[in-house]
C-alpha atoms as a PDB file:
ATOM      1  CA  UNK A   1       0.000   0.000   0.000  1.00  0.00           C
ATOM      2  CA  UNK A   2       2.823   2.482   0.948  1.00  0.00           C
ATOM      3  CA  UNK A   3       4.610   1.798  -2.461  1.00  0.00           C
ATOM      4  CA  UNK A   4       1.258   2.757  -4.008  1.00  0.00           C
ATOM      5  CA  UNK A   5       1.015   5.984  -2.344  1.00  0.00           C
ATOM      6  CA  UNK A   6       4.427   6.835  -3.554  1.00  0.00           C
ATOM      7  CA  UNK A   7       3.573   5.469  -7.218  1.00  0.00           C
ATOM      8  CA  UNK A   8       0.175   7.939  -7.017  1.00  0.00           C
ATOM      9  CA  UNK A   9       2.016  11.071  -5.215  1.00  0.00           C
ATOM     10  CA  UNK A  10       4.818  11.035  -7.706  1.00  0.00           C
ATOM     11  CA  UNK A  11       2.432  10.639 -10.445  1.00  0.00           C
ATOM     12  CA  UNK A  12       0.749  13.578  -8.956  1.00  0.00           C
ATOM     13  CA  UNK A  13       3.024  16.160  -8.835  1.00  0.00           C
ATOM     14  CA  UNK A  14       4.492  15.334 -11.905  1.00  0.00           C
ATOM     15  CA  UNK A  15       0.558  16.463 -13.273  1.00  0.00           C
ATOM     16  CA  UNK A  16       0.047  19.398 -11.625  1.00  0.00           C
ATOM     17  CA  UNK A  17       2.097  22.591 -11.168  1.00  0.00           C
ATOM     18  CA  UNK A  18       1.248  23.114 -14.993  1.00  0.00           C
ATOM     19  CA  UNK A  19      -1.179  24.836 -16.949  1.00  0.00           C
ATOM     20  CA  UNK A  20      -3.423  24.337 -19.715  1.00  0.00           C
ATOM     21  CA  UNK A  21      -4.784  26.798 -21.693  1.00  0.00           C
ATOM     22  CA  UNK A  22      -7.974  24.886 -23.479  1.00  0.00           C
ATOM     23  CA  UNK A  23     -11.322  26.433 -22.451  1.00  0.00           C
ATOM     24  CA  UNK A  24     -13.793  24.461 -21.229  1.00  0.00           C
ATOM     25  CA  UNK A  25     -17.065  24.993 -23.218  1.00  0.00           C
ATOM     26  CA  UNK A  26     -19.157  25.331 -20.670  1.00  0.00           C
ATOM     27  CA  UNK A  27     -20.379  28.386 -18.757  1.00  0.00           C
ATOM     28  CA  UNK A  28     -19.543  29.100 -14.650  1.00  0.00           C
ATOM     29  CA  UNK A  29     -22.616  27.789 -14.113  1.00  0.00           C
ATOM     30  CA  UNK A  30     -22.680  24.311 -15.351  1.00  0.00           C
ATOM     31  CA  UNK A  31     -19.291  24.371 -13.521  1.00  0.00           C
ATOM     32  CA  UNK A  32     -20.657  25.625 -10.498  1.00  0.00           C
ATOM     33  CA  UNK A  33     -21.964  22.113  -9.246  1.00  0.00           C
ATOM     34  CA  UNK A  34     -18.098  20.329  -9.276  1.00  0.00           C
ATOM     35  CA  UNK A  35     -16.754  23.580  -7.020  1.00  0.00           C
ATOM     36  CA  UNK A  36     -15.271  21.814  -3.551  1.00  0.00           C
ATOM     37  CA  UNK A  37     -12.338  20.090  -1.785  1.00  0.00           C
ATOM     38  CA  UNK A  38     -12.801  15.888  -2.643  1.00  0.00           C
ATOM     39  CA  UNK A  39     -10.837  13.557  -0.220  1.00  0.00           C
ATOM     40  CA  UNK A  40     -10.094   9.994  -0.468  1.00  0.00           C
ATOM     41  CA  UNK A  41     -10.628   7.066   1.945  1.00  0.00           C
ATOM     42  CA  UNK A  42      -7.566   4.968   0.507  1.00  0.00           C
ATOM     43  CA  UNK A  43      -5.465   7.383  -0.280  1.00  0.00           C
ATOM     44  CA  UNK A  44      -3.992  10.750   2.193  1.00  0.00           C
ATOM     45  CA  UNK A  45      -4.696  13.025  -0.530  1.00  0.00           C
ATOM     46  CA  UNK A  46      -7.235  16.423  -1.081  1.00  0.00           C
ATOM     47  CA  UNK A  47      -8.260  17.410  -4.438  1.00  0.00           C
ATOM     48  CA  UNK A  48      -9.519  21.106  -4.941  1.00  0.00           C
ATOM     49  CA  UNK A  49     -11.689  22.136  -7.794  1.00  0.00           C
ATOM     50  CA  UNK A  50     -12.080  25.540  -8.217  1.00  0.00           C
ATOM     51  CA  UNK A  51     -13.145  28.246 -11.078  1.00  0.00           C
ATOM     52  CA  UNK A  52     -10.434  30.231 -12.597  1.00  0.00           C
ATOM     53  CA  UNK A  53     -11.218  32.907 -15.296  1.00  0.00           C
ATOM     54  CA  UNK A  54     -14.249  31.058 -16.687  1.00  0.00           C
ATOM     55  CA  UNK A  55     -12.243  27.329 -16.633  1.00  0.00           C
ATOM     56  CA  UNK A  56     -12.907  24.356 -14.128  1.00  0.00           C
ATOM     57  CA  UNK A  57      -9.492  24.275 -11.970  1.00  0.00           C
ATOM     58  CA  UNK A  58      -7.721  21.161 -10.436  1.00  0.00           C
ATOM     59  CA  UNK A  59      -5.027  21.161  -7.756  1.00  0.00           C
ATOM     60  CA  UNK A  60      -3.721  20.156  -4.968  1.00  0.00           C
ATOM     61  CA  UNK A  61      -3.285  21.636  -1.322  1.00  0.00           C
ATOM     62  CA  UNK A  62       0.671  22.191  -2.100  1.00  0.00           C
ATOM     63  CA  UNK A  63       0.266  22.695  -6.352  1.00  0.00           C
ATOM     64  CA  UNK A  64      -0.086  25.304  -8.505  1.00  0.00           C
ATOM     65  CA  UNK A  65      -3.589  24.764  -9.947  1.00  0.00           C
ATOM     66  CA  UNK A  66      -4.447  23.056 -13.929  1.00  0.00           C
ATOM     67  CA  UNK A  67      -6.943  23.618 -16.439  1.00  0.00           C
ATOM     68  CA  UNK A  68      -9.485  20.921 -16.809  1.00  0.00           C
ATOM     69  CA  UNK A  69     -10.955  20.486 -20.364  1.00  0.00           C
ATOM     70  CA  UNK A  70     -14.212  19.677 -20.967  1.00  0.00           C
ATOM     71  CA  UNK A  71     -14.719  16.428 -22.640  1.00  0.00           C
ATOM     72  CA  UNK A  72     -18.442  15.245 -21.744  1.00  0.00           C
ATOM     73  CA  UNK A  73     -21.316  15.955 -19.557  1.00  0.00           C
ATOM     74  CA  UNK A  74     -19.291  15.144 -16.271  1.00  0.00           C
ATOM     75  CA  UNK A  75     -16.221  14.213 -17.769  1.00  0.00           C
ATOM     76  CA  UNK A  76     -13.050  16.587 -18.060  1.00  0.00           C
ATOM     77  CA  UNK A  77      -9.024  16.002 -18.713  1.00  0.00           C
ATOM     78  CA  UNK A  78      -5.873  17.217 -18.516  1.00  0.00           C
ATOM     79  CA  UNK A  79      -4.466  15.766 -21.806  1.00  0.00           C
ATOM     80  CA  UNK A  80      -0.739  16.289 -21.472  1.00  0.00           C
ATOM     81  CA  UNK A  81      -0.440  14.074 -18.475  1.00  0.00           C
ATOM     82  CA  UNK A  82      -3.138  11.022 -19.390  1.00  0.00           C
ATOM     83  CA  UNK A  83      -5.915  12.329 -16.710  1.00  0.00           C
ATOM     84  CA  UNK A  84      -9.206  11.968 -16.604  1.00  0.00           C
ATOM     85  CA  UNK A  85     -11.721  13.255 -13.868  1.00  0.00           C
ATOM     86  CA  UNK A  86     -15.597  12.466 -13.890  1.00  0.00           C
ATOM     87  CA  UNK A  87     -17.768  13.918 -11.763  1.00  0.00           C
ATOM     88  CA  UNK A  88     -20.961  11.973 -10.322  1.00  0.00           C
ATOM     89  CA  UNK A  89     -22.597  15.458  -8.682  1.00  0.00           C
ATOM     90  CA  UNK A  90     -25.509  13.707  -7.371  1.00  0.00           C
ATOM     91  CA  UNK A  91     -23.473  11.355  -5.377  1.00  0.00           C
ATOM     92  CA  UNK A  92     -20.893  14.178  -4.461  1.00  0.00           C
ATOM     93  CA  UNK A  93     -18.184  11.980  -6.143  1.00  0.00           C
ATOM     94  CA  UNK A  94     -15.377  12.560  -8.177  1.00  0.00           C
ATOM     95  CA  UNK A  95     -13.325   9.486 -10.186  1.00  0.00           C
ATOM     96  CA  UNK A  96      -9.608  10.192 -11.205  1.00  0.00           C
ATOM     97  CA  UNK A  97      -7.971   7.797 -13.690  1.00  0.00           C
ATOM     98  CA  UNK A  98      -4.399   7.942 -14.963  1.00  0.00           C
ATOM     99  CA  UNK A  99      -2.307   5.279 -16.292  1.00  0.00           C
ATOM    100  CA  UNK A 100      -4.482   2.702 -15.346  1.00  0.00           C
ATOM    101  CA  UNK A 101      -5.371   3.321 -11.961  1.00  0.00           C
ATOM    102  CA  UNK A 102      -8.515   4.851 -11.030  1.00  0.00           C
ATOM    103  CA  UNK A 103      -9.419   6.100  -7.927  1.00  0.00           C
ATOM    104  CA  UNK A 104     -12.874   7.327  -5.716  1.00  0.00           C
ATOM    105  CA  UNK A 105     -12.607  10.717  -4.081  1.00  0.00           C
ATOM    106  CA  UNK A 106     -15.746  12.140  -1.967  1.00  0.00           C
ATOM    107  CA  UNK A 107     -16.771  15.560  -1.889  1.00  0.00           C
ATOM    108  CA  UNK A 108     -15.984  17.220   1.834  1.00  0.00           C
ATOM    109  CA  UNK A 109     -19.458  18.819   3.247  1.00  0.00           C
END
Protein backbone atom coordinates (compact mmCIF):
# COMPACT_ATOMS: atom_id res chain seq x y z
CA UNK A 1 0.00 0.00 0.00
CA UNK A 2 2.82 2.48 0.95
CA UNK A 3 4.61 1.80 -2.46
CA UNK A 4 1.26 2.76 -4.01
CA UNK A 5 1.02 5.98 -2.34
CA UNK A 6 4.43 6.84 -3.55
CA UNK A 7 3.57 5.47 -7.22
CA UNK A 8 0.17 7.94 -7.02
CA UNK A 9 2.02 11.07 -5.21
CA UNK A 10 4.82 11.04 -7.71
CA UNK A 11 2.43 10.64 -10.45
CA UNK A 12 0.75 13.58 -8.96
CA UNK A 13 3.02 16.16 -8.84
CA UNK A 14 4.49 15.33 -11.91
CA UNK A 15 0.56 16.46 -13.27
CA UNK A 16 0.05 19.40 -11.62
CA UNK A 17 2.10 22.59 -11.17
CA UNK A 18 1.25 23.11 -14.99
CA UNK A 19 -1.18 24.84 -16.95
CA UNK A 20 -3.42 24.34 -19.72
CA UNK A 21 -4.78 26.80 -21.69
CA UNK A 22 -7.97 24.89 -23.48
CA UNK A 23 -11.32 26.43 -22.45
CA UNK A 24 -13.79 24.46 -21.23
CA UNK A 25 -17.07 24.99 -23.22
CA UNK A 26 -19.16 25.33 -20.67
CA UNK A 27 -20.38 28.39 -18.76
CA UNK A 28 -19.54 29.10 -14.65
CA UNK A 29 -22.62 27.79 -14.11
CA UNK A 30 -22.68 24.31 -15.35
CA UNK A 31 -19.29 24.37 -13.52
CA UNK A 32 -20.66 25.63 -10.50
CA UNK A 33 -21.96 22.11 -9.25
CA UNK A 34 -18.10 20.33 -9.28
CA UNK A 35 -16.75 23.58 -7.02
CA UNK A 36 -15.27 21.81 -3.55
CA UNK A 37 -12.34 20.09 -1.78
CA UNK A 38 -12.80 15.89 -2.64
CA UNK A 39 -10.84 13.56 -0.22
CA UNK A 40 -10.09 9.99 -0.47
CA UNK A 41 -10.63 7.07 1.94
CA UNK A 42 -7.57 4.97 0.51
CA UNK A 43 -5.46 7.38 -0.28
CA UNK A 44 -3.99 10.75 2.19
CA UNK A 45 -4.70 13.02 -0.53
CA UNK A 46 -7.23 16.42 -1.08
CA UNK A 47 -8.26 17.41 -4.44
CA UNK A 48 -9.52 21.11 -4.94
CA UNK A 49 -11.69 22.14 -7.79
CA UNK A 50 -12.08 25.54 -8.22
CA UNK A 51 -13.15 28.25 -11.08
CA UNK A 52 -10.43 30.23 -12.60
CA UNK A 53 -11.22 32.91 -15.30
CA UNK A 54 -14.25 31.06 -16.69
CA UNK A 55 -12.24 27.33 -16.63
CA UNK A 56 -12.91 24.36 -14.13
CA UNK A 57 -9.49 24.27 -11.97
CA UNK A 58 -7.72 21.16 -10.44
CA UNK A 59 -5.03 21.16 -7.76
CA UNK A 60 -3.72 20.16 -4.97
CA UNK A 61 -3.29 21.64 -1.32
CA UNK A 62 0.67 22.19 -2.10
CA UNK A 63 0.27 22.70 -6.35
CA UNK A 64 -0.09 25.30 -8.51
CA UNK A 65 -3.59 24.76 -9.95
CA UNK A 66 -4.45 23.06 -13.93
CA UNK A 67 -6.94 23.62 -16.44
CA UNK A 68 -9.48 20.92 -16.81
CA UNK A 69 -10.96 20.49 -20.36
CA UNK A 70 -14.21 19.68 -20.97
CA UNK A 71 -14.72 16.43 -22.64
CA UNK A 72 -18.44 15.24 -21.74
CA UNK A 73 -21.32 15.95 -19.56
CA UNK A 74 -19.29 15.14 -16.27
CA UNK A 75 -16.22 14.21 -17.77
CA UNK A 76 -13.05 16.59 -18.06
CA UNK A 77 -9.02 16.00 -18.71
CA UNK A 78 -5.87 17.22 -18.52
CA UNK A 79 -4.47 15.77 -21.81
CA UNK A 80 -0.74 16.29 -21.47
CA UNK A 81 -0.44 14.07 -18.47
CA UNK A 82 -3.14 11.02 -19.39
CA UNK A 83 -5.92 12.33 -16.71
CA UNK A 84 -9.21 11.97 -16.60
CA UNK A 85 -11.72 13.25 -13.87
CA UNK A 86 -15.60 12.47 -13.89
CA UNK A 87 -17.77 13.92 -11.76
CA UNK A 88 -20.96 11.97 -10.32
CA UNK A 89 -22.60 15.46 -8.68
CA UNK A 90 -25.51 13.71 -7.37
CA UNK A 91 -23.47 11.35 -5.38
CA UNK A 92 -20.89 14.18 -4.46
CA UNK A 93 -18.18 11.98 -6.14
CA UNK A 94 -15.38 12.56 -8.18
CA UNK A 95 -13.33 9.49 -10.19
CA UNK A 96 -9.61 10.19 -11.21
CA UNK A 97 -7.97 7.80 -13.69
CA UNK A 98 -4.40 7.94 -14.96
CA UNK A 99 -2.31 5.28 -16.29
CA UNK A 100 -4.48 2.70 -15.35
CA UNK A 101 -5.37 3.32 -11.96
CA UNK A 102 -8.51 4.85 -11.03
CA UNK A 103 -9.42 6.10 -7.93
CA UNK A 104 -12.87 7.33 -5.72
CA UNK A 105 -12.61 10.72 -4.08
CA UNK A 106 -15.75 12.14 -1.97
CA UNK A 107 -16.77 15.56 -1.89
CA UNK A 108 -15.98 17.22 1.83
CA UNK A 109 -19.46 18.82 3.25
Amino acid sequence: MKNLITTFTFLLFAMVGSSQTTAIEKTPEDLNQYLGTYESVVLPMEFIISMGKDVLMFSTKDQLPDSLKAEGKHEFSIEKHGVIVLFEPDNKKMIFKQRGMTFEFKKKE
